[in-house]
C-alpha atoms as a PDB file:
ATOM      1  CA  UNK A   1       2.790  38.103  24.292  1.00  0.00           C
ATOM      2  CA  UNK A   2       6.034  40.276  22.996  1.00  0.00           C
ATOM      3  CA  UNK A   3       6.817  37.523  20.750  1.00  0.00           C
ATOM      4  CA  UNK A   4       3.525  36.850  19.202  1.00  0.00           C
ATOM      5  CA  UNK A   5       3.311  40.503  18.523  1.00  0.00           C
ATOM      6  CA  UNK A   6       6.993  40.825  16.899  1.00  0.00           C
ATOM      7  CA  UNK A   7       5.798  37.603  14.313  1.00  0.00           C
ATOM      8  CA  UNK A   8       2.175  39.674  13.494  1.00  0.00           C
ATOM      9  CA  UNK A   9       4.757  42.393  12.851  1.00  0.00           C
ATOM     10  CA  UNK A  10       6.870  40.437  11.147  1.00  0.00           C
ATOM     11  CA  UNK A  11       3.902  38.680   8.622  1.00  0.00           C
ATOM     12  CA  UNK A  12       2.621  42.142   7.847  1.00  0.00           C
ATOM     13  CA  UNK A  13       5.424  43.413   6.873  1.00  0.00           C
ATOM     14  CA  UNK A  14       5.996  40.623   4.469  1.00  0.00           C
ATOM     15  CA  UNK A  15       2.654  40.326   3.135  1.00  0.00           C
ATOM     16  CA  UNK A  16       2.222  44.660   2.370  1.00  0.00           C
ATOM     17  CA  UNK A  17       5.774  43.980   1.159  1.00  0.00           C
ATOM     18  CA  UNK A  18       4.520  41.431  -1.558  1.00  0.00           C
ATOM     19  CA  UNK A  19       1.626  43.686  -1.864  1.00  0.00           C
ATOM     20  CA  UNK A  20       3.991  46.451  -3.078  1.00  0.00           C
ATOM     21  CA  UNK A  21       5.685  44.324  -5.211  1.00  0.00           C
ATOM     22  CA  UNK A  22       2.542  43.480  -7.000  1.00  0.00           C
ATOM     23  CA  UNK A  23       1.292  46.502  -7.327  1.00  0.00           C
ATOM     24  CA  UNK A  24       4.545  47.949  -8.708  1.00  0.00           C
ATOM     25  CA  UNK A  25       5.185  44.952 -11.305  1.00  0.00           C
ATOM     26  CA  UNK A  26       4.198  45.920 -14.646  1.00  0.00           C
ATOM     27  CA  UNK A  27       0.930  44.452 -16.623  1.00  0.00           C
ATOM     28  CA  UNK A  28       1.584  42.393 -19.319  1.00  0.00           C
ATOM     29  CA  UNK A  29      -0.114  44.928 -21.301  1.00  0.00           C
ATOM     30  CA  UNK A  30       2.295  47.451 -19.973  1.00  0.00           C
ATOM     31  CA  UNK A  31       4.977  45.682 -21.452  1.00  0.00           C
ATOM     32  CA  UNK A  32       3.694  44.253 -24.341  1.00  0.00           C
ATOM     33  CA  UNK A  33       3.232  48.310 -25.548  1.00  0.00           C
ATOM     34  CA  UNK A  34       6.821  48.822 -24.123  1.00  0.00           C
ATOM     35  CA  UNK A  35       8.430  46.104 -26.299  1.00  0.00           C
ATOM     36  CA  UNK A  36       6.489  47.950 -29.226  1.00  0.00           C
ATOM     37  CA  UNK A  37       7.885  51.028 -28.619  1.00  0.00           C
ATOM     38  CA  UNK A  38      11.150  49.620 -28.560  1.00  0.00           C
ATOM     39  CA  UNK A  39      10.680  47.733 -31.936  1.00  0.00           C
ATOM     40  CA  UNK A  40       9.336  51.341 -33.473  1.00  0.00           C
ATOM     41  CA  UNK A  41      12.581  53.201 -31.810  1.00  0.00           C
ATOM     42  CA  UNK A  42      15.242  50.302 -33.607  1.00  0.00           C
ATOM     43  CA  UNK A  43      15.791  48.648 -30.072  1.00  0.00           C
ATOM     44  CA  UNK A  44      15.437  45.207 -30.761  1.00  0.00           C
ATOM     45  CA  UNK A  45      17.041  43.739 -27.807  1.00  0.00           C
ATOM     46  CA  UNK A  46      15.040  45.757 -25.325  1.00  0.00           C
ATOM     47  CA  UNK A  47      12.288  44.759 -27.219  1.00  0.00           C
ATOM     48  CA  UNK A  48      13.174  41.075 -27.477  1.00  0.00           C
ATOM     49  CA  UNK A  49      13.482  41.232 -23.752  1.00  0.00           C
ATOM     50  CA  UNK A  50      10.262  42.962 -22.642  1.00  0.00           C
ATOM     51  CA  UNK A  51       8.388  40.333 -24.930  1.00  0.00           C
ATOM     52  CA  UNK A  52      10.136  37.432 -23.203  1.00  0.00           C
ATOM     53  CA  UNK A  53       8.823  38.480 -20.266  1.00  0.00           C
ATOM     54  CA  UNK A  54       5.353  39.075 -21.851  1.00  0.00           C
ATOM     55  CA  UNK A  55       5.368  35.370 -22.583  1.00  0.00           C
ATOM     56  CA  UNK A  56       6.400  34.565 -19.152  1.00  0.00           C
ATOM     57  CA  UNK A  57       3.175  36.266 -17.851  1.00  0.00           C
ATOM     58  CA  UNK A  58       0.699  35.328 -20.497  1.00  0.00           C
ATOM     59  CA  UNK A  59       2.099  32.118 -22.286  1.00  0.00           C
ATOM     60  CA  UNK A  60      -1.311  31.928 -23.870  1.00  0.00           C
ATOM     61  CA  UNK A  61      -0.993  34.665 -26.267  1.00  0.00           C
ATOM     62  CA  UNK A  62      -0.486  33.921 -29.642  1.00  0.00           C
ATOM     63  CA  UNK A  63       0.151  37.741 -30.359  1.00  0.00           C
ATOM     64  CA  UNK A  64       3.500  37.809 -28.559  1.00  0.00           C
ATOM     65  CA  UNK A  65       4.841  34.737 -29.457  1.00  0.00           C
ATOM     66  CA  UNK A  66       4.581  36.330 -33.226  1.00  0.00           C
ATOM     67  CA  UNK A  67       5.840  39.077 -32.242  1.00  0.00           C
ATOM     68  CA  UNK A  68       8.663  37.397 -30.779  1.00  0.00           C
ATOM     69  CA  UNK A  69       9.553  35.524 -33.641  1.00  0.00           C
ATOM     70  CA  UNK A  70       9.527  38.428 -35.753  1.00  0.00           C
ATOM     71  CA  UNK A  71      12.312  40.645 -33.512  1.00  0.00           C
ATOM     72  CA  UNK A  72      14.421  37.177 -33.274  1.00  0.00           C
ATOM     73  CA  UNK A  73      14.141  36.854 -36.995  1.00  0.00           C
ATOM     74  CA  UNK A  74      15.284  40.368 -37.247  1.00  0.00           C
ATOM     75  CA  UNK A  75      17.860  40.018 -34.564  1.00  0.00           C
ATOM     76  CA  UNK A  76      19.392  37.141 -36.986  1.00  0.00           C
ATOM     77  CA  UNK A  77      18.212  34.423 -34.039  1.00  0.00           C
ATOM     78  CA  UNK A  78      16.354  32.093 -36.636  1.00  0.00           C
ATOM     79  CA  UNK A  79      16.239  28.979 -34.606  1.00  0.00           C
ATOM     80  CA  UNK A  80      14.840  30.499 -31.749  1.00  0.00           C
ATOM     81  CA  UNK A  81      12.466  32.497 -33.846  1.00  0.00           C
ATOM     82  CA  UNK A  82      11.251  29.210 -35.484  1.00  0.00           C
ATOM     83  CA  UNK A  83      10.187  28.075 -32.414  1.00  0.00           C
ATOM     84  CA  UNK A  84       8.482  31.522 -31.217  1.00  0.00           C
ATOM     85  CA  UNK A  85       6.719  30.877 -34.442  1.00  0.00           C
ATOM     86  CA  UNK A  86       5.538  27.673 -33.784  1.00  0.00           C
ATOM     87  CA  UNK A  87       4.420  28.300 -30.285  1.00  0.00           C
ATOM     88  CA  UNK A  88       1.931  30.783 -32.070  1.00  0.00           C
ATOM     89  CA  UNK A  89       0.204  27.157 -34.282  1.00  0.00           C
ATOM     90  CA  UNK A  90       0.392  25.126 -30.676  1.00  0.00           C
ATOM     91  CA  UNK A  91      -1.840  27.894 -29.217  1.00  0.00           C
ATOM     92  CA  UNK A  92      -4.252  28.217 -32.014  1.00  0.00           C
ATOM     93  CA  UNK A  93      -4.027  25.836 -34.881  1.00  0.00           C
ATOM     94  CA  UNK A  94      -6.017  28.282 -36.966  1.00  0.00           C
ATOM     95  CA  UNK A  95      -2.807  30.286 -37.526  1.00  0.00           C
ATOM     96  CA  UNK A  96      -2.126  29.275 -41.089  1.00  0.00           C
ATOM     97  CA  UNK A  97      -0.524  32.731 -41.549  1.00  0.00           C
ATOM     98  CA  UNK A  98       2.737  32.027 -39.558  1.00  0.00           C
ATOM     99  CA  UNK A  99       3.693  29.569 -42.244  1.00  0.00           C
ATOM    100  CA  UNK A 100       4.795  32.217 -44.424  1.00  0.00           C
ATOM    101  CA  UNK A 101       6.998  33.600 -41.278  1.00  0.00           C
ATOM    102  CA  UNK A 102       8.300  29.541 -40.529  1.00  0.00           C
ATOM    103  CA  UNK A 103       9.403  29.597 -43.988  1.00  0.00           C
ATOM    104  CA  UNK A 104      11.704  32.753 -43.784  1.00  0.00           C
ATOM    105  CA  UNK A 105      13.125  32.087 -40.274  1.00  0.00           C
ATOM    106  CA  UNK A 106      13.675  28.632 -41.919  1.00  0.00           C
ATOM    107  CA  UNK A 107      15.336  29.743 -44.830  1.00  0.00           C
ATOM    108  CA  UNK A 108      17.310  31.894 -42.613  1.00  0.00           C
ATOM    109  CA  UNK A 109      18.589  29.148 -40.417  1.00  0.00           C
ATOM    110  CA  UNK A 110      19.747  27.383 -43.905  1.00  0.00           C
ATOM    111  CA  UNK A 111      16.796  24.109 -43.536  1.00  0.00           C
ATOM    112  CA  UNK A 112      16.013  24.954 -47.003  1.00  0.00           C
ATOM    113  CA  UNK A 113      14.228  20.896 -47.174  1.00  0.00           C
ATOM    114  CA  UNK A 114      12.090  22.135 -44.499  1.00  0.00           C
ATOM    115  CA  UNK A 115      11.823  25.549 -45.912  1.00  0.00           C
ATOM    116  CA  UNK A 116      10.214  23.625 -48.924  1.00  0.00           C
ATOM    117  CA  UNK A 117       7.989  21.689 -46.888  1.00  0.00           C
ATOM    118  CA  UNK A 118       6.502  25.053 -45.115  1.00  0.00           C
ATOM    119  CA  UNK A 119       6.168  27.278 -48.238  1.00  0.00           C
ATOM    120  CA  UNK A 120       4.325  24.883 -50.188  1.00  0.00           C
ATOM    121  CA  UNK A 121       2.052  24.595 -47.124  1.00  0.00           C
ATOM    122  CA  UNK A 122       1.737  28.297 -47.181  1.00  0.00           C
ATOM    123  CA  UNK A 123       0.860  28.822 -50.784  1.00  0.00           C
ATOM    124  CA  UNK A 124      -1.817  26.045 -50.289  1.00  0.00           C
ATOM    125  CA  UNK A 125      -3.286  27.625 -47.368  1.00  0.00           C
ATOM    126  CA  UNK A 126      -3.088  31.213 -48.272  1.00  0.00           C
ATOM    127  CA  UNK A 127      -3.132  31.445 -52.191  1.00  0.00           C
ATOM    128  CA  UNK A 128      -3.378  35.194 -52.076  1.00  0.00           C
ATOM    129  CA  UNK A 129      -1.021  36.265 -50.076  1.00  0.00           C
ATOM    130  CA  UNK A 130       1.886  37.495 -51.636  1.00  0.00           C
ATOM    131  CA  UNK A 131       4.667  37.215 -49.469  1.00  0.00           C
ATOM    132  CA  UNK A 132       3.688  33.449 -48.943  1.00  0.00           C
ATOM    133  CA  UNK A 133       4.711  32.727 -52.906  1.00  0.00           C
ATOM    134  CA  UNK A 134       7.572  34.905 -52.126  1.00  0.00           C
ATOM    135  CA  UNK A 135       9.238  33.269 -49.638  1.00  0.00           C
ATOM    136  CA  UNK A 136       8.432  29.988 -51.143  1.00  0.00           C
ATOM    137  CA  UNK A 137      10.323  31.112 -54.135  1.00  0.00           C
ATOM    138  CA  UNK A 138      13.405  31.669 -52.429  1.00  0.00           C
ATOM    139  CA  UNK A 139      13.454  28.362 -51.012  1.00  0.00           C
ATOM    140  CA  UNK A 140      12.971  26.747 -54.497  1.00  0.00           C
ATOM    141  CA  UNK A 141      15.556  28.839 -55.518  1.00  0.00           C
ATOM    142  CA  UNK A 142      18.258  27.684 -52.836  1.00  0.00           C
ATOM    143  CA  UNK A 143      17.508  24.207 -54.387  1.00  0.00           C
ATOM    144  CA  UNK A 144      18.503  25.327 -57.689  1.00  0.00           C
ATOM    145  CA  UNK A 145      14.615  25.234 -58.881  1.00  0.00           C
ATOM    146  CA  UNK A 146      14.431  28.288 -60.778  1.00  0.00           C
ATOM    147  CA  UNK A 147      11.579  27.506 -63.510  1.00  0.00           C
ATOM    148  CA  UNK A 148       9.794  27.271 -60.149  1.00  0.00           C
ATOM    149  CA  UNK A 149      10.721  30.027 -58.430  1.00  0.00           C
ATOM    150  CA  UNK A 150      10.274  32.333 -61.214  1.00  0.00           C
ATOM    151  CA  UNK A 151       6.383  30.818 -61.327  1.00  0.00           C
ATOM    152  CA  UNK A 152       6.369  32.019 -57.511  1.00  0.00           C
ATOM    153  CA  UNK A 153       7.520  35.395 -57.828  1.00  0.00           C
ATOM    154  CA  UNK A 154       6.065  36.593 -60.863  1.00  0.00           C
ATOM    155  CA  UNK A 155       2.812  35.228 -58.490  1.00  0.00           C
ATOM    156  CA  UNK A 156       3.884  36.910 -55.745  1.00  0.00           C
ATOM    157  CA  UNK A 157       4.754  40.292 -57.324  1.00  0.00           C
ATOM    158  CA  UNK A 158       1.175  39.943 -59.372  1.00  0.00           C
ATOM    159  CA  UNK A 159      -0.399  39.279 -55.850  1.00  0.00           C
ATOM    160  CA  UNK A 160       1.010  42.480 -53.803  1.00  0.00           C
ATOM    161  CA  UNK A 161       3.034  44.585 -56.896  1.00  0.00           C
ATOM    162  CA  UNK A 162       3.826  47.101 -54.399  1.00  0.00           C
ATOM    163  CA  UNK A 163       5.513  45.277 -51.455  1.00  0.00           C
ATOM    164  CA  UNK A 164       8.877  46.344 -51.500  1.00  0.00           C
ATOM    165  CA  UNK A 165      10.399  42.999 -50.345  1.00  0.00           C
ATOM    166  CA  UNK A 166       8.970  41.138 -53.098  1.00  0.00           C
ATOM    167  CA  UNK A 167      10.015  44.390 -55.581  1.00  0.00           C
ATOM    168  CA  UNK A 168      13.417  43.325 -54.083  1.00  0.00           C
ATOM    169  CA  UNK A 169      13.859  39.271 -54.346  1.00  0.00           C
ATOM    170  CA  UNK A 170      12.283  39.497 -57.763  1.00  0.00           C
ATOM    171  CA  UNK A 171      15.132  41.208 -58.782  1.00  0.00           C
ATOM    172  CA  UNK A 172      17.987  39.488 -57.088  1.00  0.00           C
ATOM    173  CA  UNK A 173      16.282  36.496 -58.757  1.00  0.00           C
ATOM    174  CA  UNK A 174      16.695  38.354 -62.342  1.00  0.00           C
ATOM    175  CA  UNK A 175      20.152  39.535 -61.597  1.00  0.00           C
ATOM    176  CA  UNK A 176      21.421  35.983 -60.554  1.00  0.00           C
ATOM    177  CA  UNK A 177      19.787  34.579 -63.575  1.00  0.00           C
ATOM    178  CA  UNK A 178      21.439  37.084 -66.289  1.00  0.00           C
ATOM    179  CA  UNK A 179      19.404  39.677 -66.115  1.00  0.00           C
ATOM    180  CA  UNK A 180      20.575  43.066 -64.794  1.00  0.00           C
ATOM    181  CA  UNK A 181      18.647  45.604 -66.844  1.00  0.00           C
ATOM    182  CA  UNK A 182      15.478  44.116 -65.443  1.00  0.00           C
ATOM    183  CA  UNK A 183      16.596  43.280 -61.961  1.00  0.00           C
ATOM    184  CA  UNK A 184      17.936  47.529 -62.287  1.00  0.00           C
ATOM    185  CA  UNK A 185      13.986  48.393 -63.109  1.00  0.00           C
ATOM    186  CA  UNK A 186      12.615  46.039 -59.897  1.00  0.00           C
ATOM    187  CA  UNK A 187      15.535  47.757 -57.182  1.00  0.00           C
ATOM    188  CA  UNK A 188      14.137  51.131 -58.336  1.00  0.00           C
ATOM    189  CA  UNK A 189      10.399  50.454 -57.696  1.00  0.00           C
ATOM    190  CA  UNK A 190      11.320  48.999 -54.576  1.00  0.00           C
ATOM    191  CA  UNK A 191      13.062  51.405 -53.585  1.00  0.00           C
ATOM    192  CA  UNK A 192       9.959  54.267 -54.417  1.00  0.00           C
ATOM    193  CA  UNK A 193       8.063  51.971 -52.531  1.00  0.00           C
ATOM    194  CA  UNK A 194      10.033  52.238 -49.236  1.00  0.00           C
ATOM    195  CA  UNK A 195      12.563  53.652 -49.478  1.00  0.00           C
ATOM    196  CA  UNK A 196      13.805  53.646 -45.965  1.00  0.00           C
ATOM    197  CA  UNK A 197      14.428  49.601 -47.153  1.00  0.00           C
ATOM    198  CA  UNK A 198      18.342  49.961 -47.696  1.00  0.00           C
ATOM    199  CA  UNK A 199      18.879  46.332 -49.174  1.00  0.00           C
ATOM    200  CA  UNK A 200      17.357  47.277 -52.647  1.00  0.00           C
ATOM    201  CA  UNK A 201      19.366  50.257 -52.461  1.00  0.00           C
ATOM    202  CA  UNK A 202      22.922  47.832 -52.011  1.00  0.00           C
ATOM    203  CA  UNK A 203      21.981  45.609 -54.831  1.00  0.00           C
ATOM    204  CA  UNK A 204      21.230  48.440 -56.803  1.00  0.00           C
ATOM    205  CA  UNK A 205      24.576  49.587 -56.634  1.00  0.00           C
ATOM    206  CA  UNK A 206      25.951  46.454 -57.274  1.00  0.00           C
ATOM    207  CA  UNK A 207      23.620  46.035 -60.470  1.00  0.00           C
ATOM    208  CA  UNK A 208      25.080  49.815 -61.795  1.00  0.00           C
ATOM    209  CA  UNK A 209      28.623  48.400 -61.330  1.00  0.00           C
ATOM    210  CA  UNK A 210      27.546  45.264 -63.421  1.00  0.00           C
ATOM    211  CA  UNK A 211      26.393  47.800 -66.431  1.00  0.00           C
ATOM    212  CA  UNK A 212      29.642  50.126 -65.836  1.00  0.00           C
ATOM    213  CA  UNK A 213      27.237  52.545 -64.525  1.00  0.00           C
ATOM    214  CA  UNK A 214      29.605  53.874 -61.872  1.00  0.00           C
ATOM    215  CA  UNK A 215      29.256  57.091 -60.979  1.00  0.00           C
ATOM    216  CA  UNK A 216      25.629  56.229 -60.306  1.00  0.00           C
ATOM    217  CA  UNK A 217      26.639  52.830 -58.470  1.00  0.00           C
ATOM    218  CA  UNK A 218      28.788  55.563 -56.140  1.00  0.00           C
ATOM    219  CA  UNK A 219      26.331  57.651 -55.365  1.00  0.00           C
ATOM    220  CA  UNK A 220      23.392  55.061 -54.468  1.00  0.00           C
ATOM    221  CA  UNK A 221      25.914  53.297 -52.281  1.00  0.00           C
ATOM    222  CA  UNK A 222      26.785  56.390 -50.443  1.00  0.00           C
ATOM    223  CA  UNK A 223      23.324  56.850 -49.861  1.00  0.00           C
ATOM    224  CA  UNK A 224      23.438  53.334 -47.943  1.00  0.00           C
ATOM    225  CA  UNK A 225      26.611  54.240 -46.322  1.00  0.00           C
ATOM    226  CA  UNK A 226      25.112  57.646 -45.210  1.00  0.00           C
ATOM    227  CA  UNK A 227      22.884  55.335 -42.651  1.00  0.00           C
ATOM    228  CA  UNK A 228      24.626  52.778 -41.902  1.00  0.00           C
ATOM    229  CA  UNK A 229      28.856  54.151 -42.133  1.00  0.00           C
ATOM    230  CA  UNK A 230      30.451  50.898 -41.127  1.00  0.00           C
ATOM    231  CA  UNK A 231      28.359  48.089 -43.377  1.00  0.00           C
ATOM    232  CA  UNK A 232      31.228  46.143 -44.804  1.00  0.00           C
ATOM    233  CA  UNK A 233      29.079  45.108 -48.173  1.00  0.00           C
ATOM    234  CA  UNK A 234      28.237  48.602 -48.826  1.00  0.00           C
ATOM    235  CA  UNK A 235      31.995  49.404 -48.450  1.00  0.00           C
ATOM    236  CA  UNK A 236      33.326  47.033 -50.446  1.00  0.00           C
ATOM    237  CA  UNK A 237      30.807  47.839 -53.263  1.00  0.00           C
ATOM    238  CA  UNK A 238      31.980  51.675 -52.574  1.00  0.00           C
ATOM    239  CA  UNK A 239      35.748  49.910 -53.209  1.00  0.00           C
ATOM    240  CA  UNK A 240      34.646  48.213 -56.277  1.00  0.00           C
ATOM    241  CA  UNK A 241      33.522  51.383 -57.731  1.00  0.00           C
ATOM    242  CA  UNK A 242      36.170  53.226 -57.253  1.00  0.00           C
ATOM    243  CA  UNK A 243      37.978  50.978 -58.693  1.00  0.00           C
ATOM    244  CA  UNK A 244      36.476  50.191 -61.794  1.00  0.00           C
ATOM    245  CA  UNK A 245      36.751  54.458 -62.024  1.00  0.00           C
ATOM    246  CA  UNK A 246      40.799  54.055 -61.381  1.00  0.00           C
ATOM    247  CA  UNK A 247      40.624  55.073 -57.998  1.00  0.00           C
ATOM    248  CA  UNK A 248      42.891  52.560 -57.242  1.00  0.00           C
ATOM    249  CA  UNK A 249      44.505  54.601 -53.761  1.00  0.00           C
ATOM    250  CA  UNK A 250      40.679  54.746 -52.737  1.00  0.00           C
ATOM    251  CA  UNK A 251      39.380  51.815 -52.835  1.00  0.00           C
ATOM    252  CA  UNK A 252      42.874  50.046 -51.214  1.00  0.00           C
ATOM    253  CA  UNK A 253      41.983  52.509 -48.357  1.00  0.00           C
ATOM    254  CA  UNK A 254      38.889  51.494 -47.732  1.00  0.00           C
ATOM    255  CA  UNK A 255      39.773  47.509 -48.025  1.00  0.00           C
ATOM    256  CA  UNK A 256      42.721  48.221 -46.008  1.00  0.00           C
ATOM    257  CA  UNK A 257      40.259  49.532 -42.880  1.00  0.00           C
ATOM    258  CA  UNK A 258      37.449  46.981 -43.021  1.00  0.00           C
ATOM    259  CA  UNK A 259      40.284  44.164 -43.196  1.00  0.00           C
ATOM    260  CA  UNK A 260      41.669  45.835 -40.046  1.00  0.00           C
ATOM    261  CA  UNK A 261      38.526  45.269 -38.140  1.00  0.00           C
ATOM    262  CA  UNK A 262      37.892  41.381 -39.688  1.00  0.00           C
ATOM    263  CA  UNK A 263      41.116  39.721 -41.106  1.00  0.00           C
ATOM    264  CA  UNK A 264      38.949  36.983 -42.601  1.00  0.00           C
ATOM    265  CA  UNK A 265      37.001  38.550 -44.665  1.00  0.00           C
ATOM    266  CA  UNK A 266      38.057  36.396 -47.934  1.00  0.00           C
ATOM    267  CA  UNK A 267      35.825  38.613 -50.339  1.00  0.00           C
ATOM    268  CA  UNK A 268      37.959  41.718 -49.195  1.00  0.00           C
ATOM    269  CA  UNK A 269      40.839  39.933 -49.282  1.00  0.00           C
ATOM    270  CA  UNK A 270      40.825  39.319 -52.623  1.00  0.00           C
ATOM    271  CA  UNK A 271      39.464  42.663 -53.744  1.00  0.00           C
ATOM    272  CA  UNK A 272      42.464  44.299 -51.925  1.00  0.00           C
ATOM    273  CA  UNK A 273      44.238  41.621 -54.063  1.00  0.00           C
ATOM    274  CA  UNK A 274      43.347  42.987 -57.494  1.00  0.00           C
ATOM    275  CA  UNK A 275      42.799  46.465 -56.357  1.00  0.00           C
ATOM    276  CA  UNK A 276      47.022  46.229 -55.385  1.00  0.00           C
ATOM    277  CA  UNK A 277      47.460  44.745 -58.823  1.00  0.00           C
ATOM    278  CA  UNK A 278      45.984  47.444 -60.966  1.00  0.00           C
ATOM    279  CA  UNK A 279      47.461  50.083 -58.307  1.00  0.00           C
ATOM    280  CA  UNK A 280      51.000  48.550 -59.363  1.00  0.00           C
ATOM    281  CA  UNK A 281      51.401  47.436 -55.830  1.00  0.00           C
ATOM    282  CA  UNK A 282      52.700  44.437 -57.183  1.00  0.00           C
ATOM    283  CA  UNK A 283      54.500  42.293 -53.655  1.00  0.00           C
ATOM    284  CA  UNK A 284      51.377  43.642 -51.944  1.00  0.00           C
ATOM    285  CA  UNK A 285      49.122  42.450 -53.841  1.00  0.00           C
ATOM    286  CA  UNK A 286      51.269  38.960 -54.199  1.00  0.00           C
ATOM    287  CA  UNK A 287      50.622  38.681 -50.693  1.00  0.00           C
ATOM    288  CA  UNK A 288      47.461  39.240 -50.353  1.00  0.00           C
ATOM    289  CA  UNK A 289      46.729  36.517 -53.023  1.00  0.00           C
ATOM    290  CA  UNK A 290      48.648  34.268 -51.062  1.00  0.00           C
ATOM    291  CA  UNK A 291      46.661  34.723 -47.606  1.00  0.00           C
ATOM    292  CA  UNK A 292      43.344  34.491 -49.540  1.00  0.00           C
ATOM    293  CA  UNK A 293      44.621  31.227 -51.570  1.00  0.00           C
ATOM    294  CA  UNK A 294      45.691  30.008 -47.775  1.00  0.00           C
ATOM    295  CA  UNK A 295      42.923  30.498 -45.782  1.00  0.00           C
ATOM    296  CA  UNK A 296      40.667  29.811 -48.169  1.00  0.00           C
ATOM    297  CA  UNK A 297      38.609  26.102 -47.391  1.00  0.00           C
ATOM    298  CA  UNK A 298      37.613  24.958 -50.908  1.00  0.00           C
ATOM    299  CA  UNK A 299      40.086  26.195 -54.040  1.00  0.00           C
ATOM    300  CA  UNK A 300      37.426  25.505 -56.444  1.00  0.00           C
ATOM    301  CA  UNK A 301      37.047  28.100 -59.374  1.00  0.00           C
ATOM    302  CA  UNK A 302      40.005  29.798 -57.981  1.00  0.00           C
ATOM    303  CA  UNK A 303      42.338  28.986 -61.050  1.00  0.00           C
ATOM    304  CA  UNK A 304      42.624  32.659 -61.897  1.00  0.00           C
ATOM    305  CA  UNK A 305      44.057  33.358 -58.998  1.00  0.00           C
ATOM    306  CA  UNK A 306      46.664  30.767 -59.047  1.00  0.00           C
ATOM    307  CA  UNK A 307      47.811  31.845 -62.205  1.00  0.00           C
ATOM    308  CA  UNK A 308      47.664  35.219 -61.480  1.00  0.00           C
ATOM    309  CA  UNK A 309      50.431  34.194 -58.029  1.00  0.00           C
ATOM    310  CA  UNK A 310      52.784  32.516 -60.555  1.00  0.00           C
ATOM    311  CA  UNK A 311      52.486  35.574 -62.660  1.00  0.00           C
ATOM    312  CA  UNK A 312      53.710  37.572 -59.848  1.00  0.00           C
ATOM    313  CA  UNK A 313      55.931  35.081 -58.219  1.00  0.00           C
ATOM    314  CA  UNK A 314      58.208  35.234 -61.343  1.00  0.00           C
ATOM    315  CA  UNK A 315      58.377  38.838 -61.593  1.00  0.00           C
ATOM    316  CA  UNK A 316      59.068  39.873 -57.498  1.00  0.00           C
ATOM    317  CA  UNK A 317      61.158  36.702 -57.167  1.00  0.00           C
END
C-alpha cells in the first residue's frame, strides 16, 4: 500500500513537472517576435538563434525560414542561408519572390553559374521588381557580361529609383567600368536615400580619392569610421588619403596598427609599402615589398613592384 502510494507520488510529480515545463516554454510566436527584436537591436546571432528554434517548433512556416535566410545572409553564412531560402519554395512553391534572395546568398557564396541560373528565373517571374534585375546584374557582371548587366541595372534603378542598394551597385558598376563622375552622382543619392547604409558612403570615398578630391574623400570616410572605428577598408581608404595629401607619418600609422591585428592583409601590405617609399623610409619599405612579393599566391600584374625591389635593393645594398 506504502509503495503504490510513493509511485502515485512519484508519477505526479513528473507529470505537473512536465506540465510546468510546458507551460513555461515559450510560443513560437513568442519567439518569433523575440528574434525580431533582436534583428531591429543589431543582434544577429541572438536572432539567428531564436529563429532556429522557431523552425524547430513550426517547420511549416515559410515566414521564418525567410527570415532565417535573411540574418544568415547578413551574418555572411551564405550556404546555410541558401538552404533557409529554399526551405521557404519546398513549403510553398508559390514563393517566386525568394529567387531574388537565392540569387544574392548565391552570389555571396561565389556559385555565380548558379547565380545566373536563379536571376534569370527571377526577372522572368517578377519583371517588376527591382531588386530582382539587380541582383541578376551582379551575377552577369561576375561573368564579365557587362553589356548585360548594364541592361539590368539601368532596369532595376528605372524599376525602384529610390532603393538605396540598387543607387549603390549601379555605381560600383560605373566606377569599375571608367566612370567615376557618374558612379560619384549614384553614391550620393544613395546615400540621401538611407543614409544609415555605410557601404555607399566607403565607395564614395574611394571614388573622391580617384578624382583627387581628398579632403572630401577624408571626411566621408571618417564619417564611416565614426560607426564602425575598427573597419579595415575604411582605414585603409583613411591611409590612402592621407597619403595622397603627404601625410605620409599618418597613414604609415594607421597601416602599421591594422597590420598588427592581421599580418596578411596583402592590400595593406603593400600600401604600407609605398606609403614607406614616399615617407623616405626606404629599408622599410624594401621589406615590406619583399613580404608582400612572398606571400603573395599569383605574381601576376605585379611587375611594378619587382622593379620597384631592384630599385631599392641597389640603393640599401
Amino acid at each position: 500500500m506504502i509503495m503504490n502510494i510513493l509511485i502515485i507520488i512519484i508519477v505526479c510529480t513528473v507529470f505537473l513537472s512536465c506540465d510546468n515545463q510546458q507551460e513555461s516554454s515559450p510560443e513560437p510566436a513568442e519567439l518569433f517576435s523575440d528574434a525580431g527584436e533582436a534583428y531591429r537591436t543589431g543582434d544577429l546571432v541572438t536572432c539567428r538563434d531564436l529563429l532556429i528554434r522557431v523552425a524547430v517548433l513550426d517547420p511549416e512556416n515559410p515566414n521564418v525560414w525567410r527570415n532565417l535566410g535573411t540574418v544568415n545572409l547578413d551574418l555572411g553564412l551564405y550556404n546555410e542561408a541558401i538552404s533557409a531560402y529554399q526551405n521557404v519554395i519546398a513549403i510553398d512553391s508559390t514563393r517566386v519572390d525568394i529567387l531574388t534572395d537565392i540569387t544574392g546568398a548565391l552570389l555571396g557564396a561565389g556559385r555565380i553559374e548558379e547565380a545566373l541560373h536563379t536571376g534569370e528565373l527571377a526577372v522572368q517571374f517578377m519583371p517588376e521588381d527591382g531588386m530582382a534585375f539587380n541582383n541578376y546584374g551582379m551575377a552577369l557582371m561576375e561573368k564579365g557580361y557587362y553589356e548585360d548587366a548594364s541592361i539590368c541595372f539601368n532596369t532595376a534603378l528605372r524599376r525602384e529609383p529610390e532603393n538605396a542598394v540598387i543607387l549603390f551597385n549601379c555605381g560600383r558598376f560605373l566606377l569599375m567600368t571608367g566612370d567615376p563622375e557618374s558612379a560619384l552622382l549614384l553614391f550620393n543619392d544613395a546615400i540621401a536615400n538611407d543614409p544609415d547604409y555605410l557601404l555607399p558612403r566607403i565607395e564614395n570615398a574611394r571614388t573622391l580619392g580617384i578624382l583627387n578630391r581628398h579632403v572630401e574623400a577624408e571626411e566621408q570616410i571618417l564619417s564611416v569610421l565614426a560607426v564602425i572605428p575598427h573597419d579595415q577598408e575604411a582605414l585603409n581608404i583613411l591611409a590612402l588619403t592621407y597619403s595622397a595629401q603627404g601625410r605620409q607619418e599618418e597613414a604609415v600609422s594607421i597601416l602599421e596598427s591594422i597590420l598588427l591585428d592581421n599580418p596578411g592583409d596583402l592590400l595593406t601590405r603593400l600600401g604600407l609599402a609605398e606609403c614607406l617609399y614616399r615617407y623616405g623610409d626606404l629599408p622599410e619599405a624594401l621589406e615590406n615589398y619583399r613580404i608582400f612579393m612572398q606571400e603573395l599566391p599569383d605574381t601576376t600584374g605585379t611587375s611594378h613592384v619587382r622593379i620597384r625591389i631592384q630599385e631599392l635593393e641597389v640603393i640599401c645594398e
